[in-house]
C-alpha atoms as a PDB file:
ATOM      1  CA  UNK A   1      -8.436 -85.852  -1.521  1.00  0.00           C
ATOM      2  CA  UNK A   2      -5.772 -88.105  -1.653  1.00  0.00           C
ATOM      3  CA  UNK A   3      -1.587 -87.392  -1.328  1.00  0.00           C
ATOM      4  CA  UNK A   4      -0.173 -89.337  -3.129  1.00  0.00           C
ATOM      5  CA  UNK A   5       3.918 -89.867  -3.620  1.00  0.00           C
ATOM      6  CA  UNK A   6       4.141 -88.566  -7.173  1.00  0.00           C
ATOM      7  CA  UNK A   7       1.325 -85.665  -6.398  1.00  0.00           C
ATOM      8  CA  UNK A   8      -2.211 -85.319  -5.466  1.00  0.00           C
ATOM      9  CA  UNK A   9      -4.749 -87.629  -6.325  1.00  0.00           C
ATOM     10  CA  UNK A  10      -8.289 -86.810  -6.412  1.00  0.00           C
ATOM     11  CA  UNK A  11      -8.334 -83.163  -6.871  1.00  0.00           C
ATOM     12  CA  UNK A  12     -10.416 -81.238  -9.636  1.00  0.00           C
ATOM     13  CA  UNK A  13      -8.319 -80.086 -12.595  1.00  0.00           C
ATOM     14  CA  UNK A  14      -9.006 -76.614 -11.940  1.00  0.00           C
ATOM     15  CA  UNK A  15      -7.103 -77.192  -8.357  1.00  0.00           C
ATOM     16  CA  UNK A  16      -4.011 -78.753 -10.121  1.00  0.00           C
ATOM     17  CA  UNK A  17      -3.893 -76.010 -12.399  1.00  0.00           C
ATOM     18  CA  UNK A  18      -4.139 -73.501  -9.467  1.00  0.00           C
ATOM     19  CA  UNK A  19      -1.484 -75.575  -7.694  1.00  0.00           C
ATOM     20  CA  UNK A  20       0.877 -76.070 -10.624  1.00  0.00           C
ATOM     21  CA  UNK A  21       0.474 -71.967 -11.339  1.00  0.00           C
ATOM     22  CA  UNK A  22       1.724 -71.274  -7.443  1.00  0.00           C
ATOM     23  CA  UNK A  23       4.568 -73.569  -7.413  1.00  0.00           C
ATOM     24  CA  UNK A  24       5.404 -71.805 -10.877  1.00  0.00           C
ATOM     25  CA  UNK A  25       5.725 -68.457  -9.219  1.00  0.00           C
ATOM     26  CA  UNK A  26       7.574 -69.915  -6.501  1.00  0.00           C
ATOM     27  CA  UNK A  27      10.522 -71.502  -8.733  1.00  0.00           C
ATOM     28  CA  UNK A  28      10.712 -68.108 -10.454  1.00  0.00           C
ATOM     29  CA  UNK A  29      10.672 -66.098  -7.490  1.00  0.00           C
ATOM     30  CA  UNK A  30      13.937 -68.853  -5.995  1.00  0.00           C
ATOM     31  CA  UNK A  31      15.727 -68.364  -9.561  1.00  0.00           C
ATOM     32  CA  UNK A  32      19.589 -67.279  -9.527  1.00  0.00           C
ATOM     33  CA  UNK A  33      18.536 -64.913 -12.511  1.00  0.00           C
ATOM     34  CA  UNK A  34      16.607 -62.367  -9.791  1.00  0.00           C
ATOM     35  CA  UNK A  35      19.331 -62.132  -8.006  1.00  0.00           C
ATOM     36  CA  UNK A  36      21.158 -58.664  -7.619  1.00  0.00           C
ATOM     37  CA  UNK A  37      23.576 -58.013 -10.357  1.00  0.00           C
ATOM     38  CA  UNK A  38      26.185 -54.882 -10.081  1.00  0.00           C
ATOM     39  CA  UNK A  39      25.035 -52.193 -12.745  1.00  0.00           C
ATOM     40  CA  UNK A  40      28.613 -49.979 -12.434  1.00  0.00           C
ATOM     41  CA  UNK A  41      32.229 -50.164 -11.787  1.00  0.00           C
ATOM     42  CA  UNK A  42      34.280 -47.509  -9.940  1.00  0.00           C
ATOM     43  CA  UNK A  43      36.516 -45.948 -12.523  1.00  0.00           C
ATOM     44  CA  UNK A  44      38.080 -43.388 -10.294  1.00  0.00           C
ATOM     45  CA  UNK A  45      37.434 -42.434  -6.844  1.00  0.00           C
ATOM     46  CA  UNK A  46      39.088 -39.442  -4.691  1.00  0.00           C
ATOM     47  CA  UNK A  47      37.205 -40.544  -1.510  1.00  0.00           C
ATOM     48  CA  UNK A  48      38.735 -43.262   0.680  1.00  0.00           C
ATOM     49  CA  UNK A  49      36.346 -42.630   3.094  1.00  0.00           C
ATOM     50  CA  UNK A  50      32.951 -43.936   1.365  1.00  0.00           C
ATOM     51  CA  UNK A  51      34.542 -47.066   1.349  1.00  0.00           C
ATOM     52  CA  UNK A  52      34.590 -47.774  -2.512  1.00  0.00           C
ATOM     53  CA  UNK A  53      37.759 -48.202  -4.752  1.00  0.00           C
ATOM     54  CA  UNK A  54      38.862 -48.298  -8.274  1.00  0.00           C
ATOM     55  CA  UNK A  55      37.683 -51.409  -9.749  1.00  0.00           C
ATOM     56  CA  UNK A  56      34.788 -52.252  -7.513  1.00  0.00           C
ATOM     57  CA  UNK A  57      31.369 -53.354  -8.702  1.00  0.00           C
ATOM     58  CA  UNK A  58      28.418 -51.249  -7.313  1.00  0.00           C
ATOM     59  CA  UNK A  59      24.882 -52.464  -6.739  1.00  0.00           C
ATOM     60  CA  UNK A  60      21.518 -50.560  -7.626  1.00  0.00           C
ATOM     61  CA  UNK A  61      20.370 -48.298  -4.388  1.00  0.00           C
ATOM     62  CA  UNK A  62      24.224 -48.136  -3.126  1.00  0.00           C
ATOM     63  CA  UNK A  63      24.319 -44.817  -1.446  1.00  0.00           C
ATOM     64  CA  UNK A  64      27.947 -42.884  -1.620  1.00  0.00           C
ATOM     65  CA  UNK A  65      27.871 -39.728   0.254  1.00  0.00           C
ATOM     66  CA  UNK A  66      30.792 -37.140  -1.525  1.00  0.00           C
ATOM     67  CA  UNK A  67      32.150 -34.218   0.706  1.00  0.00           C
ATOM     68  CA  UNK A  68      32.763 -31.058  -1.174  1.00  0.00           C
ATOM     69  CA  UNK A  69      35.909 -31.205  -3.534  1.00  0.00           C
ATOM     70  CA  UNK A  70      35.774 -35.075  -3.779  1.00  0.00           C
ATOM     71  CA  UNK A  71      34.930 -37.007  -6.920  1.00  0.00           C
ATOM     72  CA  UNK A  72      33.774 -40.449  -7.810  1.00  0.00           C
ATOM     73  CA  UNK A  73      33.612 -41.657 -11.830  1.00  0.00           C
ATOM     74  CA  UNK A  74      31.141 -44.198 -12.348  1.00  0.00           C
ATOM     75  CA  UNK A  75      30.928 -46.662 -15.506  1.00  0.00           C
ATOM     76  CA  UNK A  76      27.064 -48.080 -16.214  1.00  0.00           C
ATOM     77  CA  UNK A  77      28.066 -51.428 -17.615  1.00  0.00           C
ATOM     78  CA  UNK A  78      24.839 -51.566 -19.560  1.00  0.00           C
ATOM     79  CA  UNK A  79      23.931 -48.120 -20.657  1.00  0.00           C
ATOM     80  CA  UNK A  80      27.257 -47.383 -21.500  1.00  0.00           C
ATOM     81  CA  UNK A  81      26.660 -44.208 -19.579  1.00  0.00           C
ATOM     82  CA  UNK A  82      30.173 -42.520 -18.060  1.00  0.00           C
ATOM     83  CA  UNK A  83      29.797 -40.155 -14.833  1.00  0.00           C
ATOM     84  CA  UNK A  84      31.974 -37.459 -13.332  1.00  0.00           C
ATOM     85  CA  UNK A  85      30.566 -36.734  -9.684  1.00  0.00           C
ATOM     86  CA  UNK A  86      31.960 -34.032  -7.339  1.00  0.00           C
ATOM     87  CA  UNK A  87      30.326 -33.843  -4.072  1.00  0.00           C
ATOM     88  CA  UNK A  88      27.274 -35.149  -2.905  1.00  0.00           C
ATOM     89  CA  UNK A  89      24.361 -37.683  -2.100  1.00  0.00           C
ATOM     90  CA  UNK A  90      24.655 -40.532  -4.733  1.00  0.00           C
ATOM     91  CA  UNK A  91      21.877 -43.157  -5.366  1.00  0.00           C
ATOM     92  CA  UNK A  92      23.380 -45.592  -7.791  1.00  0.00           C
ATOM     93  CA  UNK A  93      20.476 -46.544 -10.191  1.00  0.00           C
ATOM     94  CA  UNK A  94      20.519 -49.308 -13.144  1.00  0.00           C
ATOM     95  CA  UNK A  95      21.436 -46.915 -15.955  1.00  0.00           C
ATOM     96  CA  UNK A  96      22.709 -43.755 -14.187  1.00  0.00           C
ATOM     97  CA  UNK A  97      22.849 -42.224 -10.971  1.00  0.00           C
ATOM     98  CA  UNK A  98      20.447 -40.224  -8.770  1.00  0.00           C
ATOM     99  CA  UNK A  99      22.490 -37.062  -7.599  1.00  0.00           C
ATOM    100  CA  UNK A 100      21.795 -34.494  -4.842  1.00  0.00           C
ATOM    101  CA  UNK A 101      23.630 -31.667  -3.530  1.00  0.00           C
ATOM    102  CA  UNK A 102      26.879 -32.339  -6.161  1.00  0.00           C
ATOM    103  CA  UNK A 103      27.346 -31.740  -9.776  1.00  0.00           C
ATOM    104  CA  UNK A 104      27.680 -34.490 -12.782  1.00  0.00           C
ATOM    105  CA  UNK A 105      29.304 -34.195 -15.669  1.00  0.00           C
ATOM    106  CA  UNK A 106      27.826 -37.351 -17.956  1.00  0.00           C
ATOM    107  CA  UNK A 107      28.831 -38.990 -21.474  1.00  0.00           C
ATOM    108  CA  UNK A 108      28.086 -42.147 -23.542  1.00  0.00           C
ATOM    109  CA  UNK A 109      31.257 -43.952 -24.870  1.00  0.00           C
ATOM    110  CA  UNK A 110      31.679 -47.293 -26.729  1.00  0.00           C
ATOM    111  CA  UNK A 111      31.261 -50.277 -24.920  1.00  0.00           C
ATOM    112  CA  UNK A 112      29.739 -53.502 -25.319  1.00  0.00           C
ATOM    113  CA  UNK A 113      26.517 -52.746 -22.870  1.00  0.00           C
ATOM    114  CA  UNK A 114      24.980 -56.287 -21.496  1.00  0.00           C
ATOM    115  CA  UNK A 115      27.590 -58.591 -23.038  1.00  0.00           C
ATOM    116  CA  UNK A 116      30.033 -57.949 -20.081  1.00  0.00           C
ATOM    117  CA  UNK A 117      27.345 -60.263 -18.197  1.00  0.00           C
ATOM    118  CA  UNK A 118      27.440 -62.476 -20.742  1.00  0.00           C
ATOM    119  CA  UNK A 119      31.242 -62.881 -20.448  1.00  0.00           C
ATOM    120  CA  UNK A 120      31.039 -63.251 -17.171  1.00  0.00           C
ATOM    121  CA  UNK A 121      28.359 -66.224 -17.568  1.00  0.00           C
ATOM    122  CA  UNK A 122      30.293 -67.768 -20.257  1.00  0.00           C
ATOM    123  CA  UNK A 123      33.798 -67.741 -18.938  1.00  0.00           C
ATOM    124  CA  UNK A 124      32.198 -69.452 -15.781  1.00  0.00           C
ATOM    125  CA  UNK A 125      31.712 -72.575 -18.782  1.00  0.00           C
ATOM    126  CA  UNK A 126      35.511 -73.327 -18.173  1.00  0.00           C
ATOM    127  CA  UNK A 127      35.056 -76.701 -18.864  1.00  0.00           C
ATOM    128  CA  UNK A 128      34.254 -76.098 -22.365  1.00  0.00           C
ATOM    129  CA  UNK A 129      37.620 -75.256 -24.182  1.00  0.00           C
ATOM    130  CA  UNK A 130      37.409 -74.306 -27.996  1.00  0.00           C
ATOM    131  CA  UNK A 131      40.158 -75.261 -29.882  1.00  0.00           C
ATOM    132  CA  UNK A 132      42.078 -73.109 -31.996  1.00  0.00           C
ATOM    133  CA  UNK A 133      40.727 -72.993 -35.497  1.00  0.00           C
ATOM    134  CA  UNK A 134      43.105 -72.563 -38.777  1.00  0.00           C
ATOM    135  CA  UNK A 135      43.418 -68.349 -40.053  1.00  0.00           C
ATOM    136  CA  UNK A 136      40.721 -67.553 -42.244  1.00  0.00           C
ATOM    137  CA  UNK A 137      38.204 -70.944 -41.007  1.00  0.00           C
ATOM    138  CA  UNK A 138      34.458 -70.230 -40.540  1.00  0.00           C
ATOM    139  CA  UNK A 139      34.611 -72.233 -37.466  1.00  0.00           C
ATOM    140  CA  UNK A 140      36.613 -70.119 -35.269  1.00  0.00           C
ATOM    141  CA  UNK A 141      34.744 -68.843 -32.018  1.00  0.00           C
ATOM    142  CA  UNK A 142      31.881 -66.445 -31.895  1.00  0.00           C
ATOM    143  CA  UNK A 143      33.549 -63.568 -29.225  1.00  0.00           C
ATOM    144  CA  UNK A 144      30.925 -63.037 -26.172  1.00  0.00           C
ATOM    145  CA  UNK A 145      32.455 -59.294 -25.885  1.00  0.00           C
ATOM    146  CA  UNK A 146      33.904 -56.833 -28.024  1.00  0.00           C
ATOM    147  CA  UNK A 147      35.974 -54.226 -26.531  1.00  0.00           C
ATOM    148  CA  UNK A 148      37.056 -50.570 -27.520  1.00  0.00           C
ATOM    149  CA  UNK A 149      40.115 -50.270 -26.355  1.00  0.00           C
ATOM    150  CA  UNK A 150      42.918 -52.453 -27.294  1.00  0.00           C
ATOM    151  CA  UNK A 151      44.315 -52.450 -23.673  1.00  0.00           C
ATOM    152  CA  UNK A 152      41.534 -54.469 -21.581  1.00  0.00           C
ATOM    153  CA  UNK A 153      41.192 -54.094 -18.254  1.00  0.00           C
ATOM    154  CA  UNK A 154      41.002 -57.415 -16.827  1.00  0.00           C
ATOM    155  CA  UNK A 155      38.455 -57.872 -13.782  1.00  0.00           C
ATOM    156  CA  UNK A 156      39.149 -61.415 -12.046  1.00  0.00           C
ATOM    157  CA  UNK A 157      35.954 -61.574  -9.817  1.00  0.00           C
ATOM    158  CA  UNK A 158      37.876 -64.847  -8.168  1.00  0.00           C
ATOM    159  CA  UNK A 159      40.912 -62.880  -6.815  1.00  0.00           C
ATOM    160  CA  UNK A 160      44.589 -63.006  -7.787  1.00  0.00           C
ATOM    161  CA  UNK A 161      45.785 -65.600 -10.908  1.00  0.00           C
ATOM    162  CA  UNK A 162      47.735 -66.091 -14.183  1.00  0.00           C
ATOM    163  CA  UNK A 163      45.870 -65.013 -16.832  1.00  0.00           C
ATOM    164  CA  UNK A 164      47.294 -66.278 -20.802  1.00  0.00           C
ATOM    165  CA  UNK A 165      45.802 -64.363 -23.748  1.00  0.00           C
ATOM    166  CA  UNK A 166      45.949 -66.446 -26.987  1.00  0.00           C
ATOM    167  CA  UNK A 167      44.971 -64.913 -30.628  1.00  0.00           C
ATOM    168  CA  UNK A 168      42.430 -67.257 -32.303  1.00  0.00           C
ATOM    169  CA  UNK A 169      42.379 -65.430 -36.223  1.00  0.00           C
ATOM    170  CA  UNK A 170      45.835 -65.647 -36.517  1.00  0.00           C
ATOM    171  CA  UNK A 171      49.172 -66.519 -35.114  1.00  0.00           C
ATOM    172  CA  UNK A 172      50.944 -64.570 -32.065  1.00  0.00           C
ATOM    173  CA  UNK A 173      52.639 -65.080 -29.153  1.00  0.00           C
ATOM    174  CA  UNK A 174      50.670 -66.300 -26.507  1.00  0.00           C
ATOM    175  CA  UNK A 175      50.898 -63.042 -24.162  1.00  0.00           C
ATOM    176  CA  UNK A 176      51.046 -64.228 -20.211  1.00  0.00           C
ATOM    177  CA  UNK A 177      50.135 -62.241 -17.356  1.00  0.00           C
ATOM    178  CA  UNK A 178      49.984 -62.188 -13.320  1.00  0.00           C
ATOM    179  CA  UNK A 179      47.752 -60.446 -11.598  1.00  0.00           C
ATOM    180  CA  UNK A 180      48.357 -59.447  -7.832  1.00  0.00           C
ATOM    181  CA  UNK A 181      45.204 -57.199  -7.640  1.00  0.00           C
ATOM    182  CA  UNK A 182      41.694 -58.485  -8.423  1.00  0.00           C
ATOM    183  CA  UNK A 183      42.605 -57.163 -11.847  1.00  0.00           C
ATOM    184  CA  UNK A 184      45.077 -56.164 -13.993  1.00  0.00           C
ATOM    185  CA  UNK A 185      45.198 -53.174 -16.406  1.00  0.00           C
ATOM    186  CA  UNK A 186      47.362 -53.898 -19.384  1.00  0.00           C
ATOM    187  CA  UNK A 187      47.182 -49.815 -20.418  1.00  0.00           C
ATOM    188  CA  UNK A 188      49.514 -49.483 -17.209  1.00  0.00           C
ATOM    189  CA  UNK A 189      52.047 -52.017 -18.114  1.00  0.00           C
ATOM    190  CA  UNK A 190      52.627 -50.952 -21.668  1.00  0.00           C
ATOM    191  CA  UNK A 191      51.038 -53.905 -23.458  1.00  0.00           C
ATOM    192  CA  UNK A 192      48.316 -53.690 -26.156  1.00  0.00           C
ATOM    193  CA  UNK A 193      46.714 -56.291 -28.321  1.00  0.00           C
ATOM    194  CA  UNK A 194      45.752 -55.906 -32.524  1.00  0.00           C
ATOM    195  CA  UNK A 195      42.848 -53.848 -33.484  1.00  0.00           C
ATOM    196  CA  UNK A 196      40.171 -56.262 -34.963  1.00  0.00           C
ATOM    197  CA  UNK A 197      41.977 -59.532 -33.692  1.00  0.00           C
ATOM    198  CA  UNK A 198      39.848 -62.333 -32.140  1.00  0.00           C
ATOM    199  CA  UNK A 199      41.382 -63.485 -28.834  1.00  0.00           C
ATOM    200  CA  UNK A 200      41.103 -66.095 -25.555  1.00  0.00           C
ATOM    201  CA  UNK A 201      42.004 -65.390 -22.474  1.00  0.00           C
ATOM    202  CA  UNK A 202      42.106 -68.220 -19.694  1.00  0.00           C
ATOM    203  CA  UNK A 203      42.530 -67.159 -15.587  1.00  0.00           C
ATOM    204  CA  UNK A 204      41.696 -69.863 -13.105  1.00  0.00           C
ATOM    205  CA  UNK A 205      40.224 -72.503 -14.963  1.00  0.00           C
ATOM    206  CA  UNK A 206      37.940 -70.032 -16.771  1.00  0.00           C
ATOM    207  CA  UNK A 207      37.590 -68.532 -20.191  1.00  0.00           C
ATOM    208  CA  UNK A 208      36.209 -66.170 -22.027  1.00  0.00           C
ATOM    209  CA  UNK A 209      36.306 -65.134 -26.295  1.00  0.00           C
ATOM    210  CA  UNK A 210      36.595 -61.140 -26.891  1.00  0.00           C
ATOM    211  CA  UNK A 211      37.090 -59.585 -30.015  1.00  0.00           C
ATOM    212  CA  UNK A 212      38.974 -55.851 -29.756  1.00  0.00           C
ATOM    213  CA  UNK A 213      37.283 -53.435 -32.083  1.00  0.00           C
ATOM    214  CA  UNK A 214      39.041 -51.968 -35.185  1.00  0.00           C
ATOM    215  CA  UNK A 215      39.557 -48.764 -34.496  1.00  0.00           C
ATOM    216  CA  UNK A 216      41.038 -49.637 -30.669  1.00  0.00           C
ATOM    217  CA  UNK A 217      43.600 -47.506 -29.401  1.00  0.00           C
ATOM    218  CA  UNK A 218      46.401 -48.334 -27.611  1.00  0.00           C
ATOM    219  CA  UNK A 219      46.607 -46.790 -23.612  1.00  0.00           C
ATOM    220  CA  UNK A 220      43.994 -45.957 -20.952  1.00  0.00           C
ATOM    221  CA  UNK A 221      40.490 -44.907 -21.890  1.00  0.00           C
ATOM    222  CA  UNK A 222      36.716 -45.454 -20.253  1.00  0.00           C
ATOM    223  CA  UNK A 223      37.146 -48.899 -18.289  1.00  0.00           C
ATOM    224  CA  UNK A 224      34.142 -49.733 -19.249  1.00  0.00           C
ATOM    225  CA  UNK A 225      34.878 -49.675 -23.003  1.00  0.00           C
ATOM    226  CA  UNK A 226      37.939 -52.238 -22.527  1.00  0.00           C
ATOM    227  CA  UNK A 227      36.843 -54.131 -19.595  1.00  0.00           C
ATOM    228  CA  UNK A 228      36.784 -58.183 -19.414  1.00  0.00           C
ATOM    229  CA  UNK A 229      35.682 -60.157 -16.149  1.00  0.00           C
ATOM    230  CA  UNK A 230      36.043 -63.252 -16.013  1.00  0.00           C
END
């Protein structure tokens, strides 16, 4: 057998083959896309002490332990699954919770499942910009989310910013925001965008396309029906 620069010379094919199969696994086993993603968001929390807060992402096997009386409400990003939980041993799961000891109180709203990841993928493109397209053109943007709620909650996974929201179907003033949280919830300062309209938002040198469904409501609601991270 011979080693060669640009491989192995010399070998049988069956060895390559066995070779090429291992460093196969091997690159798939390093890939980003096996990496842990978070499966909820805190939606409300009445328990300092566990050491999560409204707004933050939660991994699968996170363990929050609930005294009696407190409460934690959990949005499943993907399942679109709500939770109420008072009190308790909590084993955050990909879908739902595991809970022991404490009561749940559970419902499915409207949300956009998997996309959010997608947004969050996409708005990481900032380089690409997509101009705006004339009312009524077939080439305006295809939205990478659609929320429920026509107040988003806007999640800015790089910290503080400026954040512009621009209407793409039509024309409106260019809304403009500042964020001094990690996000910013536009239910609490009064501001709502159309039901139906297609819409770009821009925050520190990213973007991301969302569409707000047609029968969105103005106000608070489920974050995870009206959330956008960028």
């Amino acid at each position: 057998m011979e080693y060669g620069l640009y491989g192995i010379r010399g070998t049988s094919g069956s060895l390559v083959r066995a070779l090429c199969r291992t460093c196969l696994v091997l690159v798939a086993l390093a890939s980003p896309a096996t990496a842990a993603e978070p499966t909820a968001i805190v939606e409300d929390v009445t328990a300092p002490s566990t050491g999560v807060a409204f707004m933050d992402y939660l991994f699968p096997d996170r363990v929050i332990n609930l005294k009696r009386g407190e409460t934690v409400t959990l949005g499943y990003l993907q399942s679109c699954l709500r939770e109420s939980i008072t009190g308790g041993h909590i084993v955050v799961g990909r879908e739902k919770s595991s809970v022991k000891n404490g009561t749940v109180k559970r419902e499915r709203v409207e949300c956009d499942g998997g996309a959010m990841k997608l947004s969050s993928e996409q708005s990481g493109k900032s380089l690409v910009m997509v101009l705006r397209a004339p009312p009524g053109s077939s080439d305006m943007p295809k939205p990478s989310i659609e929320i429920f709620g026509a107040s988003p909650v806007i999640k800015l996974v790089t910290g503080k910013g400026k954040i512009s929201i621009e209407r793409l179907d039509r024309h409106e003033d260019e809304l403009n925001l500042t964020a001094t949280k990690s996000y910013i919830d536009l239910a609490a300062t009064g501001r709502s965008l159309k039901p139906g309209g297609l819409y770009r938002a821009r925050t520190n040198g990213r973007t991301v396309v969302f569409k707000v469904n047609r029968l969105a409501r103005s106000g608070a609601g489920p974050v995870i029906g009206r959330l956008i991270t960028f």
